[in-house]
PDB file of N, CA and C in Angstrom:
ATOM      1  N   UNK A   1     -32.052   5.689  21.749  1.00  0.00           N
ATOM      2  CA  UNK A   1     -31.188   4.528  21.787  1.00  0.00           C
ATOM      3  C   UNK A   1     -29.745   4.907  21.438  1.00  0.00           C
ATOM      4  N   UNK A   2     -29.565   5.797  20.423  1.00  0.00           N
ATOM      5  CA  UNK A   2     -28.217   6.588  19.939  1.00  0.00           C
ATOM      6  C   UNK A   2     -27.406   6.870  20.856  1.00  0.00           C
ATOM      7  N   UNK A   3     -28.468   7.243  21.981  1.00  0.00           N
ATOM      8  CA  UNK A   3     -27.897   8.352  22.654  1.00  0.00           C
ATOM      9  C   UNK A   3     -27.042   7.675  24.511  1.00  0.00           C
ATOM     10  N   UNK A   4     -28.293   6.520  24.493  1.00  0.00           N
ATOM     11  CA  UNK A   4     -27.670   5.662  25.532  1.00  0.00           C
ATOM     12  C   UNK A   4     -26.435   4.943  25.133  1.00  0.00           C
ATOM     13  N   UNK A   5     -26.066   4.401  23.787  1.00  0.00           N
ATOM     14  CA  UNK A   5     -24.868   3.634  23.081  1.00  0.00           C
ATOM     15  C   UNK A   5     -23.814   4.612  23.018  1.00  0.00           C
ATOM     16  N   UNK A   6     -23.917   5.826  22.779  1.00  0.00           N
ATOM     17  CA  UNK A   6     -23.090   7.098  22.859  1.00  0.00           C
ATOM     18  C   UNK A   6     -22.631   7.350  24.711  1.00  0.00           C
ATOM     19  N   UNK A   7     -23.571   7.603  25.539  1.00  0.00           N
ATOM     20  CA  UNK A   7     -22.900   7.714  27.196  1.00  0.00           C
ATOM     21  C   UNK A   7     -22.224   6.542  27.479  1.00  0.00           C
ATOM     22  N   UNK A   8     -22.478   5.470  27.261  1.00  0.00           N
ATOM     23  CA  UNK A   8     -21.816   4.062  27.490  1.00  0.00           C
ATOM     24  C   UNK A   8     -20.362   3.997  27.100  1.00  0.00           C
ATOM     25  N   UNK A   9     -20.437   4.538  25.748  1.00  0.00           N
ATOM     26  CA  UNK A   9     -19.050   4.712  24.838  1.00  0.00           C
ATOM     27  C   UNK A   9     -18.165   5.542  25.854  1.00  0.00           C
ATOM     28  N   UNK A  10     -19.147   6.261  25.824  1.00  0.00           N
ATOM     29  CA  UNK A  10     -17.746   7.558  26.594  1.00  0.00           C
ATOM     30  C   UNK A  10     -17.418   7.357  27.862  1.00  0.00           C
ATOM     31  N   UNK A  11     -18.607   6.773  28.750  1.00  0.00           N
ATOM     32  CA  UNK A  11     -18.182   6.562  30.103  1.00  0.00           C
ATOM     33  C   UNK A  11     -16.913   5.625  30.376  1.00  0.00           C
ATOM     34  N   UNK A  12     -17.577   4.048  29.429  1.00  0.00           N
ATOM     35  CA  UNK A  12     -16.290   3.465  29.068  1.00  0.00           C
ATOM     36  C   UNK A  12     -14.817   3.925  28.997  1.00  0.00           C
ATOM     37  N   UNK A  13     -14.899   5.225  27.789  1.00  0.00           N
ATOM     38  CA  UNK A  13     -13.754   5.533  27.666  1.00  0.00           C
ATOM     39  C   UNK A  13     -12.868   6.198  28.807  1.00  0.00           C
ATOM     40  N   UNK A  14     -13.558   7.114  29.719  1.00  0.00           N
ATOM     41  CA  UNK A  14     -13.509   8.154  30.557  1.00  0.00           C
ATOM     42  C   UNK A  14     -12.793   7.205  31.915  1.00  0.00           C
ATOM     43  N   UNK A  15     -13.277   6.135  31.970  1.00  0.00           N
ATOM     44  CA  UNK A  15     -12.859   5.019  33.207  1.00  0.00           C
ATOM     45  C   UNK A  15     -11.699   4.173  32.454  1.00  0.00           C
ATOM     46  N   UNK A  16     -11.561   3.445  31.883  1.00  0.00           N
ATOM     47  CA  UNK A  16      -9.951   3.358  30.991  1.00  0.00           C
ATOM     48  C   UNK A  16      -9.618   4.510  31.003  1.00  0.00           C
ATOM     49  N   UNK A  17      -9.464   5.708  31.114  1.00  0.00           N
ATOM     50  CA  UNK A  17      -8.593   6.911  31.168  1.00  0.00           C
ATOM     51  C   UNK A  17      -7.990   7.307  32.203  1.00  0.00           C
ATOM     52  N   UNK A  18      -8.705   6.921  33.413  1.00  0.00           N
ATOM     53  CA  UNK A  18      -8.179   7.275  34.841  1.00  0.00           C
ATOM     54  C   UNK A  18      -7.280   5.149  35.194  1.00  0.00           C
ATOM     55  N   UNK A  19      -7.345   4.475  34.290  1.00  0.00           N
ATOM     56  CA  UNK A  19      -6.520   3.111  35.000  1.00  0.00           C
ATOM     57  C   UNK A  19      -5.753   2.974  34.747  1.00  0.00           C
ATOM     58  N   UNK A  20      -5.132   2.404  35.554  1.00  0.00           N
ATOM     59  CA  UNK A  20      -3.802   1.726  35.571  1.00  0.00           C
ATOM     60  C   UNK A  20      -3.501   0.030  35.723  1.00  0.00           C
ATOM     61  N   UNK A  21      -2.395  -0.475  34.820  1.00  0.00           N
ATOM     62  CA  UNK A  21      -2.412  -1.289  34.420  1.00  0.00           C
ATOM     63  C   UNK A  21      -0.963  -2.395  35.195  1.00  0.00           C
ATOM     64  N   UNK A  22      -0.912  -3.325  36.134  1.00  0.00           N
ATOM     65  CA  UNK A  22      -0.084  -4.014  36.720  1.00  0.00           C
ATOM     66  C   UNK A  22       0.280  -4.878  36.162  1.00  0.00           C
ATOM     67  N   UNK A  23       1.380  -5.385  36.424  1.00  0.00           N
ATOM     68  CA  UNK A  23       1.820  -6.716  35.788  1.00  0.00           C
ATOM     69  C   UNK A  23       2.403  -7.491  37.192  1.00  0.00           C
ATOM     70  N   UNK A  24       1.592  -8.715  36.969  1.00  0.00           N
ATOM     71  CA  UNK A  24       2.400  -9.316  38.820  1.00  0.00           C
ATOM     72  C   UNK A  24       2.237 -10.580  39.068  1.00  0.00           C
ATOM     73  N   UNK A  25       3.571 -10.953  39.502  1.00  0.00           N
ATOM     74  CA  UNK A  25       3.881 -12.615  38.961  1.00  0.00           C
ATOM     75  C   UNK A  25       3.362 -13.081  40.694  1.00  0.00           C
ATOM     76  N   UNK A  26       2.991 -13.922  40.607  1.00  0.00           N
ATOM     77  CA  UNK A  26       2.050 -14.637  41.885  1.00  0.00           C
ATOM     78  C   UNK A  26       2.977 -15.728  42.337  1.00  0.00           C
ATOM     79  N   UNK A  27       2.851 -16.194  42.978  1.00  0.00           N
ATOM     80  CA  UNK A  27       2.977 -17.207  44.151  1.00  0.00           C
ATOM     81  C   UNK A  27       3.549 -18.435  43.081  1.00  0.00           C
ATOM     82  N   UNK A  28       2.952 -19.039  42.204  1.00  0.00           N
ATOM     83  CA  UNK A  28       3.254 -19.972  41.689  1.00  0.00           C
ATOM     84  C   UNK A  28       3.962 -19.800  40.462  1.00  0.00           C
ATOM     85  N   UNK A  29       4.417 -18.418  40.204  1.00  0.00           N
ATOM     86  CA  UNK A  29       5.000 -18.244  38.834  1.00  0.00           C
ATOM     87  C   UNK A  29       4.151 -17.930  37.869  1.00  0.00           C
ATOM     88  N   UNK A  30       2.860 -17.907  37.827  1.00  0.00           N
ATOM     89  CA  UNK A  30       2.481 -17.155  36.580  1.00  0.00           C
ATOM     90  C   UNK A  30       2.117 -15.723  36.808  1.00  0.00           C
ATOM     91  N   UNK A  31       2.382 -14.923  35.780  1.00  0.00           N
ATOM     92  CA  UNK A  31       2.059 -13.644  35.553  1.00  0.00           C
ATOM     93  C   UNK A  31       0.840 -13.127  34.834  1.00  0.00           C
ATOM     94  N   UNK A  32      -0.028 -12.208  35.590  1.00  0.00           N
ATOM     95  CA  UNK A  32      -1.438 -12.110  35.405  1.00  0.00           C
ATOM     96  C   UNK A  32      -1.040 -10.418  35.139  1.00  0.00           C
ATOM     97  N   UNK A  33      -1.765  -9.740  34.353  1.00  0.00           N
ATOM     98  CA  UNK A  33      -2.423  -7.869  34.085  1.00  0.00           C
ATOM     99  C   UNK A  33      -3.591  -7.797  35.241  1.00  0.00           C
ATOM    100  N   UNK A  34      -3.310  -6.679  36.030  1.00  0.00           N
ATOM    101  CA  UNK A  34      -4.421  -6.013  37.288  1.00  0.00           C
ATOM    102  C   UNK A  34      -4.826  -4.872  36.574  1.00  0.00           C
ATOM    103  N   UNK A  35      -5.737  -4.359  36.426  1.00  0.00           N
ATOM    104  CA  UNK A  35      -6.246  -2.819  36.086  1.00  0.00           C
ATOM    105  C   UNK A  35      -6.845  -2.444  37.227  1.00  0.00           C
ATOM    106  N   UNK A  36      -6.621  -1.518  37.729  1.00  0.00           N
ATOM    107  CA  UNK A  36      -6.862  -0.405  38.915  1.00  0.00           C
ATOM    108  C   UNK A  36      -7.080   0.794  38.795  1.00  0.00           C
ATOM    109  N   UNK A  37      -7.509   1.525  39.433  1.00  0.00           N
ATOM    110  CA  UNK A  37      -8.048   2.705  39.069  1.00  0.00           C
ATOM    111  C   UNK A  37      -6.272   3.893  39.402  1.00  0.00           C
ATOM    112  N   UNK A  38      -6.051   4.673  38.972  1.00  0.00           N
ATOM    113  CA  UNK A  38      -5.287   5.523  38.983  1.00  0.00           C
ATOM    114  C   UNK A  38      -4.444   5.809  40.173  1.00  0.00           C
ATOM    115  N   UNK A  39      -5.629   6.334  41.478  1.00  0.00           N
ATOM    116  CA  UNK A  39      -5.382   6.796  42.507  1.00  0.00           C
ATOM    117  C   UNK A  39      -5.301   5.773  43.949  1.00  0.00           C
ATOM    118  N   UNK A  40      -5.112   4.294  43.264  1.00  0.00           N
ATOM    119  CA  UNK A  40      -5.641   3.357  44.026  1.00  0.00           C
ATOM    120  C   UNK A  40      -4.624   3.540  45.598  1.00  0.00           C
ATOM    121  N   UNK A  41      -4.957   3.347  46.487  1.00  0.00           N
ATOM    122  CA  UNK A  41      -3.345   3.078  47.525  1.00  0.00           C
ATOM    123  C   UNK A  41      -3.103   1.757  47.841  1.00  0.00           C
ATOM    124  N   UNK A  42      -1.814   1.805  48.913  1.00  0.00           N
ATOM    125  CA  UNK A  42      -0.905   0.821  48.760  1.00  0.00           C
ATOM    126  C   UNK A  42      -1.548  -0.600  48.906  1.00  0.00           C
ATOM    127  N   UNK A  43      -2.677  -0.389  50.363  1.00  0.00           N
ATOM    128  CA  UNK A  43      -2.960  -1.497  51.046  1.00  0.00           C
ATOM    129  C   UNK A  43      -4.114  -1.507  50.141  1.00  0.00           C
ATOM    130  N   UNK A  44      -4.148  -1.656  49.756  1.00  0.00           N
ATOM    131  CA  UNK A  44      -5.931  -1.938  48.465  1.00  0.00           C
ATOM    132  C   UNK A  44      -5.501  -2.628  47.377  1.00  0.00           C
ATOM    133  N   UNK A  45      -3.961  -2.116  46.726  1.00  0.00           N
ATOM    134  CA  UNK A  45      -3.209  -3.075  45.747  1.00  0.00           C
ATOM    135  C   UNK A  45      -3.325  -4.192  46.511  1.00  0.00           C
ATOM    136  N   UNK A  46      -2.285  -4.246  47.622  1.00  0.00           N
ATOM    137  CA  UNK A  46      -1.993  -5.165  48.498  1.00  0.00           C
ATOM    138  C   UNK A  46      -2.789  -6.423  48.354  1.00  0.00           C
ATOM    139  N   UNK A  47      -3.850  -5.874  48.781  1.00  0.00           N
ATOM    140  CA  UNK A  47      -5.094  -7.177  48.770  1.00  0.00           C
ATOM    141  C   UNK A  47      -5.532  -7.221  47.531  1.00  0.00           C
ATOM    142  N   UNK A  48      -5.462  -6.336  46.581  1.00  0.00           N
ATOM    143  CA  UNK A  48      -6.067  -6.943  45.278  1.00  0.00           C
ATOM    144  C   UNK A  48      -4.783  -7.833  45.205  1.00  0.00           C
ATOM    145  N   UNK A  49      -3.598  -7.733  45.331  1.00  0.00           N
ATOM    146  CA  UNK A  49      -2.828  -8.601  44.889  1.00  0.00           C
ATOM    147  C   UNK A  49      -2.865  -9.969  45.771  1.00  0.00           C
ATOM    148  N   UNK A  50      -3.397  -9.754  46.619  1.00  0.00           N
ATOM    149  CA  UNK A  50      -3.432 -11.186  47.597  1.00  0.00           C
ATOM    150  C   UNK A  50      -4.785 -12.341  47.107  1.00  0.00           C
ATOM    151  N   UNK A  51      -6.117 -11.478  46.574  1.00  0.00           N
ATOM    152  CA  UNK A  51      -7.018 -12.134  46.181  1.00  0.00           C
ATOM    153  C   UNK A  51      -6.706 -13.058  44.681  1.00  0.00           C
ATOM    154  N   UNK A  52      -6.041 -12.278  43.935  1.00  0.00           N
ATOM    155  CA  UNK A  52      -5.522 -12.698  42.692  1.00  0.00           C
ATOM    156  C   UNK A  52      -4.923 -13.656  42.807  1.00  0.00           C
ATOM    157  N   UNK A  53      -3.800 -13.683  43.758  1.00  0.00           N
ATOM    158  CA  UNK A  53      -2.830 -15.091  43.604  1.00  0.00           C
ATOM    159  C   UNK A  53      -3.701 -16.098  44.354  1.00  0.00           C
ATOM    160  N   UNK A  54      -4.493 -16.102  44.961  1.00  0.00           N
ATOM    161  CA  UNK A  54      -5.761 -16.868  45.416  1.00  0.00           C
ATOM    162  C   UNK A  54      -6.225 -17.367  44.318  1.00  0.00           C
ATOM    163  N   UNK A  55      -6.973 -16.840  43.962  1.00  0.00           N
ATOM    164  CA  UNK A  55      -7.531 -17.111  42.415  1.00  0.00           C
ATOM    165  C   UNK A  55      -6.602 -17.710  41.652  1.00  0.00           C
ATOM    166  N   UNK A  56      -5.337 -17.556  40.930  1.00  0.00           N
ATOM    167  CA  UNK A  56      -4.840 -18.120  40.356  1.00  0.00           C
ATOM    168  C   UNK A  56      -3.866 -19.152  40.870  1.00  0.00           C
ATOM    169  N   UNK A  57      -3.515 -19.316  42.748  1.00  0.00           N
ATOM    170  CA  UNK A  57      -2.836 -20.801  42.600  1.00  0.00           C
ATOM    171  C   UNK A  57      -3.607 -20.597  44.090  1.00  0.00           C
ATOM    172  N   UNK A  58      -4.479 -20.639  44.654  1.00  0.00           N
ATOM    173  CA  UNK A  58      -4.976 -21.454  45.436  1.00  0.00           C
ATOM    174  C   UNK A  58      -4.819 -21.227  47.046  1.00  0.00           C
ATOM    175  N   UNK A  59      -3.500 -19.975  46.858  1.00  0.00           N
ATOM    176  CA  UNK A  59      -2.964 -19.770  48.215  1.00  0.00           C
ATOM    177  C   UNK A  59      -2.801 -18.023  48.238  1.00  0.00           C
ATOM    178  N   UNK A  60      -2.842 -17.636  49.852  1.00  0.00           N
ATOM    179  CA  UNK A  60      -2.638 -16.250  50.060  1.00  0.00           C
ATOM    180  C   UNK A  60      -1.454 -16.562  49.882  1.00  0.00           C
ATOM    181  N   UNK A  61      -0.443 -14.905  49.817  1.00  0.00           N
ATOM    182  CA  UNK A  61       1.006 -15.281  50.454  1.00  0.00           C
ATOM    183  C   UNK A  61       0.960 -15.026  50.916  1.00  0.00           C
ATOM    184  N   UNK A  62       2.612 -14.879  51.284  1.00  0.00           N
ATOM    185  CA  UNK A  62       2.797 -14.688  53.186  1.00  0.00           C
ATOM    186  C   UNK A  62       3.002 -13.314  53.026  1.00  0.00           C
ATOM    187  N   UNK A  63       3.463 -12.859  52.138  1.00  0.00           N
ATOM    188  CA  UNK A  63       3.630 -11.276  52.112  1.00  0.00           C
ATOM    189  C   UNK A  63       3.572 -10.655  50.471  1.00  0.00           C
ATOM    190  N   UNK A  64       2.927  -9.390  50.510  1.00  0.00           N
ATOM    191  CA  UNK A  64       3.596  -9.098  49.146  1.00  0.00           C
ATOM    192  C   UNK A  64       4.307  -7.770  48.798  1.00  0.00           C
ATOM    193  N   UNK A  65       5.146  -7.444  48.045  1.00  0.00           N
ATOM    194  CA  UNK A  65       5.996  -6.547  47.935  1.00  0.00           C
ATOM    195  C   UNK A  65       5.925  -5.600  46.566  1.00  0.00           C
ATOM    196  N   UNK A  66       5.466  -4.592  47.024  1.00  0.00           N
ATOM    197  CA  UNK A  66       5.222  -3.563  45.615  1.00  0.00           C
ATOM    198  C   UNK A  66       6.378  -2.900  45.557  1.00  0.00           C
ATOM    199  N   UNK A  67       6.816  -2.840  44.109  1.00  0.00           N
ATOM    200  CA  UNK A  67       7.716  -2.267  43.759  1.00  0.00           C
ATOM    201  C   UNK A  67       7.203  -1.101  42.367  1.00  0.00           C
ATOM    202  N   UNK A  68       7.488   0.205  42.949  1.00  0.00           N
ATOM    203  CA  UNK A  68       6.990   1.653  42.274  1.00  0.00           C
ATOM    204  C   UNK A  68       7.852   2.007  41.225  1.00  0.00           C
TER     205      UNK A  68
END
């Protein structure tokens, strides 16, 4: 049992080690944290960022614009 609570710990840790952390104001003005994996690319943000502002006001946008 030690030993499964111990791989969990670390795997945990090991995946927070490779993420990355967004900050991104949506469609309606509020600002939400994305965690993504490290190596993510552009068009994969893209749509994570399109599902999110979905989720939080209800609408795709019409476009979205990453800034590096």
């Amino acid at each position: 049992m030690k030993k499964k609570i111990l791989f969990c710990a670390l795997m945990g840790i090991s995946v927070m080690a490779f993420a990355k952390t967004w900050s991104v104001r949506t469609s309606c003005g509020k600002t939400v944290s994305l965690t993504t994996a490290d190596n993510v690319g552009i068009e994969d943000l893209k749509n994570y960022v399109r599902l999110t502002n979905y989720d939080v006001c209800g609408s795709y946008p019409s476009t979205v614009t990453i800034i590096l």
